[in-house]
Protein backbone atom coordinates (compact mmCIF):
# COMPACT_ATOMS: atom_id res chain seq x y z
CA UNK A 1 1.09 24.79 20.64
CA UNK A 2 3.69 26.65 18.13
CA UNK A 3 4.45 25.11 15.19
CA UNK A 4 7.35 26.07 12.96
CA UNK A 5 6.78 27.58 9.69
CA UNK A 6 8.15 24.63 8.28
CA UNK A 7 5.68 22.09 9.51
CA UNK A 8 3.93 21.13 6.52
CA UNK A 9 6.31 22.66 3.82
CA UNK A 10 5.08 19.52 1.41
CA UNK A 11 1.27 20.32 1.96
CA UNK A 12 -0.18 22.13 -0.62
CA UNK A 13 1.29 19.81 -3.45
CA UNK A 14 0.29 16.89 -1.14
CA UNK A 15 -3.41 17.45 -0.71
CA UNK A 16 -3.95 18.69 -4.33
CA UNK A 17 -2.30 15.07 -5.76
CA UNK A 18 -4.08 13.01 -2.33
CA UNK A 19 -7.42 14.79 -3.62
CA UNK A 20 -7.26 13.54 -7.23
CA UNK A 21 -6.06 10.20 -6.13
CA UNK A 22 -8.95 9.89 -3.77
CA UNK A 23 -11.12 10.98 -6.45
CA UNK A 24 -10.18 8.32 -8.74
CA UNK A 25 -9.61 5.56 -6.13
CA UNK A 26 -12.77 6.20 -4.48
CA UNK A 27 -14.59 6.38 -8.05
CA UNK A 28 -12.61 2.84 -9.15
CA UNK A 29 -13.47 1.21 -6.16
CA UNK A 30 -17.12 2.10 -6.22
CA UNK A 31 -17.74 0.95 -9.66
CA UNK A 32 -16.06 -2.36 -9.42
CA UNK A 33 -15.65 -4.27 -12.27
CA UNK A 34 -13.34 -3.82 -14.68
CA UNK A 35 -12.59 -0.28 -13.53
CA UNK A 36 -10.66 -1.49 -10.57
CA UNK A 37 -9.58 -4.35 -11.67
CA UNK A 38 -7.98 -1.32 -14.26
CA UNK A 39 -6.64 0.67 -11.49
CA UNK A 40 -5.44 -2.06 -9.68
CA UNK A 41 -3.39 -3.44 -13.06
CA UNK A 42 -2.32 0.14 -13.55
CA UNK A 43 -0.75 0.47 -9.80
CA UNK A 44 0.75 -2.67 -9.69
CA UNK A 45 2.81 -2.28 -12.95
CA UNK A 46 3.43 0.97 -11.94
CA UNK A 47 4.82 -0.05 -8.73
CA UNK A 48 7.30 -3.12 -10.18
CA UNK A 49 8.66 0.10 -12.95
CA UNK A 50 9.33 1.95 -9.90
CA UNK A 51 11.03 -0.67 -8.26
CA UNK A 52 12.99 -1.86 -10.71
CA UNK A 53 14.35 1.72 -11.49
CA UNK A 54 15.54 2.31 -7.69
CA UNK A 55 17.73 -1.07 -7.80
CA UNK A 56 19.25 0.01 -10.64
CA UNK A 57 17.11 -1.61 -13.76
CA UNK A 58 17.13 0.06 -17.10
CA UNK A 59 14.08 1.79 -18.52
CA UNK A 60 13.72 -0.98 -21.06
CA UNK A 61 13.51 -3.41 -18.10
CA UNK A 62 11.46 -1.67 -15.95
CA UNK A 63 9.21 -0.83 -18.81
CA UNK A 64 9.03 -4.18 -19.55
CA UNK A 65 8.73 -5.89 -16.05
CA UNK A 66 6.23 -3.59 -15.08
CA UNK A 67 3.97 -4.73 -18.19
CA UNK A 68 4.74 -7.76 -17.17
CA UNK A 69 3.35 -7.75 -13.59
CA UNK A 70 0.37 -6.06 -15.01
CA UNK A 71 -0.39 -8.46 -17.32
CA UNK A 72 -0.07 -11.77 -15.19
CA UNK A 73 -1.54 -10.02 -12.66
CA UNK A 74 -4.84 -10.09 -14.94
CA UNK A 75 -4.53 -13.47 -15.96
CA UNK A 76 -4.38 -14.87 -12.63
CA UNK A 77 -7.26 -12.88 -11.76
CA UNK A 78 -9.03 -15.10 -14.38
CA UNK A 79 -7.46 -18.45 -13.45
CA UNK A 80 -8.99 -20.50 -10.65
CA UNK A 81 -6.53 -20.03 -7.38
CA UNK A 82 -4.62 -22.86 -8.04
CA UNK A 83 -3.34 -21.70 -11.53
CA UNK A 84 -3.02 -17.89 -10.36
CA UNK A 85 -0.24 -18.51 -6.98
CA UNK A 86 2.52 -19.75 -9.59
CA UNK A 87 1.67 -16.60 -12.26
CA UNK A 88 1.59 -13.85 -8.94
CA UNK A 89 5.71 -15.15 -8.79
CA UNK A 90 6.68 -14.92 -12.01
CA UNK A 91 7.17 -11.69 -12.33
CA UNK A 92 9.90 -12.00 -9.62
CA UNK A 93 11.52 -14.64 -11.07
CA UNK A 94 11.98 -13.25 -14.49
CA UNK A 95 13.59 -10.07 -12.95
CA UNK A 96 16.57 -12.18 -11.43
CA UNK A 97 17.73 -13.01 -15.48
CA UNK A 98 17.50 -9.02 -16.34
CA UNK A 99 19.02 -7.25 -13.21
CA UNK A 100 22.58 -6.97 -12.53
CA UNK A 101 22.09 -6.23 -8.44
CA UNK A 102 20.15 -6.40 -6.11
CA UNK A 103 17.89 -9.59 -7.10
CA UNK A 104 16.69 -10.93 -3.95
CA UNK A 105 15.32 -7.70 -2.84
CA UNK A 106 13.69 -7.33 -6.28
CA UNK A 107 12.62 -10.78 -5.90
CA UNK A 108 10.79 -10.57 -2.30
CA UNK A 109 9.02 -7.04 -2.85
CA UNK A 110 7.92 -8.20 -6.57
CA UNK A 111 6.24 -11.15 -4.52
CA UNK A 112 4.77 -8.95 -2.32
CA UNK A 113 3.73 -6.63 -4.40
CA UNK A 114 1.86 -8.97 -6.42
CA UNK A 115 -0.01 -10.79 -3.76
CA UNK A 116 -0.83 -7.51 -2.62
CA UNK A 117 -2.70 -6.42 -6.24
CA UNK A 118 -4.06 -10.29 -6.28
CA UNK A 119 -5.21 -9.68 -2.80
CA UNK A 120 -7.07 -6.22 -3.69
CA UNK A 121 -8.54 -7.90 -6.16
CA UNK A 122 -10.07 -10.46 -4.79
CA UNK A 123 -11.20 -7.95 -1.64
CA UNK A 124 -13.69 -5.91 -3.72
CA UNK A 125 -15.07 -9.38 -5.53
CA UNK A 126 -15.58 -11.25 -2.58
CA UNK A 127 -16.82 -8.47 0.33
CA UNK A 128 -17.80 -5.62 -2.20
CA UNK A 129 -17.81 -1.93 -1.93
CA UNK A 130 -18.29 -1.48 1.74
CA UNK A 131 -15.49 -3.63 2.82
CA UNK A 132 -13.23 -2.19 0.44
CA UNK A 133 -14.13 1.31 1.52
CA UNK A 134 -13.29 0.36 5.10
CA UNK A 135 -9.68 -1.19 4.03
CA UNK A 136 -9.38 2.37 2.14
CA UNK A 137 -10.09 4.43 5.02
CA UNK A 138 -8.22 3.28 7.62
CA UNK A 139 -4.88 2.95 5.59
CA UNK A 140 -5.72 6.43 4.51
CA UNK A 141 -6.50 7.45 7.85
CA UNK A 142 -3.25 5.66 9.28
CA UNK A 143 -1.28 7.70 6.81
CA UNK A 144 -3.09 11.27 6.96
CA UNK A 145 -3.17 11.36 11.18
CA UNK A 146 0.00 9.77 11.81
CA UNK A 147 1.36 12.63 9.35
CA UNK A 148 -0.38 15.29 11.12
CA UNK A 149 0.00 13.90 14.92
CA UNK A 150 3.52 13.75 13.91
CA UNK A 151 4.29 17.25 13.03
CA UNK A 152 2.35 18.95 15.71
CA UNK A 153 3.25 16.59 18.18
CA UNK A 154 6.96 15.39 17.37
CA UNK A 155 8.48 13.14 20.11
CA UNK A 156 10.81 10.64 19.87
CA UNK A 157 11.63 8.90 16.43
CA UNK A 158 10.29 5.61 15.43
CA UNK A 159 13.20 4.59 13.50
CA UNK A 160 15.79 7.37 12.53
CA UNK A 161 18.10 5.34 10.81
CA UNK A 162 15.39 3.81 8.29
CA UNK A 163 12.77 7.06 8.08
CA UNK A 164 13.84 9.96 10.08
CA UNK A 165 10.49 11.56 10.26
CA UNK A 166 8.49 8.95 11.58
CA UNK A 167 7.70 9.53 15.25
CA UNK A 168 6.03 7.38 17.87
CA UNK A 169 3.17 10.11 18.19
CA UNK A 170 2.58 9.19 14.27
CA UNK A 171 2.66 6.14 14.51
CA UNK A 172 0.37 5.60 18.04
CA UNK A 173 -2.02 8.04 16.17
CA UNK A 174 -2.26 5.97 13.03
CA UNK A 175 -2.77 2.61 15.55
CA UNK A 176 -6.17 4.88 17.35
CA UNK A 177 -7.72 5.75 14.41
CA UNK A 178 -7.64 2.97 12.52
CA UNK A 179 -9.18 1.04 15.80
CA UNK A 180 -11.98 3.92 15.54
CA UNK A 181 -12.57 3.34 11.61
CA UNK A 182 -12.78 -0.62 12.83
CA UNK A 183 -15.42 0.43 15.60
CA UNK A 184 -17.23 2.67 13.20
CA UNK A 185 -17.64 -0.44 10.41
CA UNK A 186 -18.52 -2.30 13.67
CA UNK A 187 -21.39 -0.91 13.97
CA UNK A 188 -23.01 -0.33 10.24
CA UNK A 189 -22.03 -3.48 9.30
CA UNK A 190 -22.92 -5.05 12.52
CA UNK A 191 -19.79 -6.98 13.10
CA UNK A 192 -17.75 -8.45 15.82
CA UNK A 193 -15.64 -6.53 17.98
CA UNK A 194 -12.66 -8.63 16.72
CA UNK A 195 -12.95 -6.13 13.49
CA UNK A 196 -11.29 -3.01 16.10
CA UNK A 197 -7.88 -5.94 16.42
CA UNK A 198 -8.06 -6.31 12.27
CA UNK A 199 -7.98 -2.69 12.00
CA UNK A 200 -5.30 -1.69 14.41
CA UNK A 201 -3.59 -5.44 12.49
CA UNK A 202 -3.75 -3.86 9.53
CA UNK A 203 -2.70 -0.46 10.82
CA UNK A 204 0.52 -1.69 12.24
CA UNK A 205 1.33 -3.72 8.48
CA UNK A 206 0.56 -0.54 6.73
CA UNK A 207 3.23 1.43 8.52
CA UNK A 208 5.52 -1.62 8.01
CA UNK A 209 4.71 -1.30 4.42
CA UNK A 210 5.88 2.07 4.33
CA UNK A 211 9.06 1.87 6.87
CA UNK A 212 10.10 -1.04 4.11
CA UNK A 213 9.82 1.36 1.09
CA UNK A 214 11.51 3.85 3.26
CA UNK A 215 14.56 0.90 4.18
CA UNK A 216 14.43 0.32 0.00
CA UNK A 217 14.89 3.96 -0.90
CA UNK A 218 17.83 4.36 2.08
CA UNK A 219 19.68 1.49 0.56
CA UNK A 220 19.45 2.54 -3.25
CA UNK A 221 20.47 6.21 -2.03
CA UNK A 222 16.48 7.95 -3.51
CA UNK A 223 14.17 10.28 -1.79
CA UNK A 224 11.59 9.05 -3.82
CA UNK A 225 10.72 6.03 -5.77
CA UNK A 226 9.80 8.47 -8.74
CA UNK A 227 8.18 12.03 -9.41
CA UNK A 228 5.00 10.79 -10.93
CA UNK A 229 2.56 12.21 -7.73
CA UNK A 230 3.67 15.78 -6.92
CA UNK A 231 3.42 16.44 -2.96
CA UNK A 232 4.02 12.21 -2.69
CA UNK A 233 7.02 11.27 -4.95
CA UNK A 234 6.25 8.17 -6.90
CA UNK A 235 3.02 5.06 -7.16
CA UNK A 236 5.23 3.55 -4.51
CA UNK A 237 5.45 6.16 -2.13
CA UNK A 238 2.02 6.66 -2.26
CA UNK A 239 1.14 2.76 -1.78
CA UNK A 240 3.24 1.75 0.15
CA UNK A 241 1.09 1.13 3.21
CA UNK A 242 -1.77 -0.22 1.24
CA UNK A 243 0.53 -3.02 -0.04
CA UNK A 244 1.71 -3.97 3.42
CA UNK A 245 -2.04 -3.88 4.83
CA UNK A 246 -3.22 -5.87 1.77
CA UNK A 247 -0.89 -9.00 2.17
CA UNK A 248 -2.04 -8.67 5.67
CA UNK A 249 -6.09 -9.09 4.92
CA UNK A 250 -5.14 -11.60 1.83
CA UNK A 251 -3.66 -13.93 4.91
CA UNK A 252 -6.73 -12.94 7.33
CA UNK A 253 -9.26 -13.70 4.82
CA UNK A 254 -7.68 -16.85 4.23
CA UNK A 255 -6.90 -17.82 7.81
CA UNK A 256 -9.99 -16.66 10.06
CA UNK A 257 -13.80 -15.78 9.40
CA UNK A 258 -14.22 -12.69 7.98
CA UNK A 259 -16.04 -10.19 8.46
CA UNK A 260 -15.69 -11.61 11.94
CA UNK A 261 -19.26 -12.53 13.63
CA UNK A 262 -20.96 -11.02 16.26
């Protein structure tokens, strides 16, 4: 099959940045500890600056939000459950008495976003290093083959209007390989075959997670939430999916046995 020179005009930059990020992720998330609890902190405050500069926030207020998600983020971490749910919506709250537009879409992704860090968190605490690896590699894998299937294989569009390069080739792709990642962890962690549904599940809210960036950015007029990741744009752009699948496995782990028995 011929592919235009213009396939992958963003790939260089992209795998350079997606190689140091996996470096680091993958690093965090083996240690544990307090060195993803960092990371986490650090992507989550990074992620409410970024949002609060595409609706239109000052730097001071981003600056300052962003610290602010960071920090409560951590202190609900510490808190028993109960005292944590109110902290995770603060954040959200505070940004309706700074921001001149635009407040109940700040107010709904800060929530998300939030529960999505709080979520991570508690992930690697309560399942460890192998479960956490598997929620890594099939957003990652969701992301990387959907990109590539889409290129080479092109089709029809998922959703011009919101993201105009997202295809239904991409997205199918991203759907099978997560289900293979699911059926891989299946087997070394001798699970049930329920964990192939969660994976595809989380799949599917991964790409939702990134068409809702991509409906943020349309409406605030960006290409990208910031320049911080060469080849990738900004922390959100980068994230997008893993917030979407997080919320996801926050409301599975609460909701059904997991991992799911044989």
């Amino acid at each position: 099959m011929a592919l235009s020179t213009d396939s992958f005009p963003d790939l260089a930059a992209r795998m350079a940045t997606g190689a140091a990020i996996a470096v680091v992720g993958l690093t965090a998330v083996w240690l544990g500890g307090w060195w993803f609890i960092g990371l986490v902190l650090l992507v989550i405050g990074a992620l409410v600056w970024e949002l609060v500069r595409m609706l239109g926030g000052g730097p001071t207020r981003a600056l300052s939000l962003g610290i602010m998600a960071a920090a409560l983020l951590l202190v609900a971490k510490l808190l028993p459950v109960g005292f944590a749910i109110p902290l995770l919506l603060l954040p959200g709250i505070a940004g309706l008495a700074v921001l001149e537009k635009n407040r109940t879409l700040y107010l709904i992704y800060t929530a998300l976003i939030m529960f999505a860090g709080f979520g991570l968190l508690i992930h690697r605490e309560d399942f460890g290093f192998l479960w956490m690896l598997w929620l890594v590699l099939l957003v990652a894998a969701t992301d990387v083959f959907g990109y590539f299937a889409g290129r080479i294989f092109g089709g029809p569009k998922f959703w011009p209007q919101v993201s105009p390069k997202k295809t239904w080739s991409g997205t199918i792709a991203g759907w099978v390989t997560a289900g293979l990642v699911g059926a891989a962890f299946m087997k070394v962690t001798v699970s049930g075959v329920e964990l192939i549904g969660i994976s595809i599940a989380l799949s599917m809210a991964s790409q939702m997670g990134d068409i809702a960036e991509s409906a943020v950015k349309r409406r605030v007029g960006v290409k990208d939430s910031s320049t911080l990741l060469p080849g990738h744009g900004g922390v959100f752009d980068r994230f997008d999916g893993m917030l979407g699948a997080a919320v996801l496995l926050l409301l599975v782990e609460s909701f059904t046995d997991f991992p799911p028995p044989l």
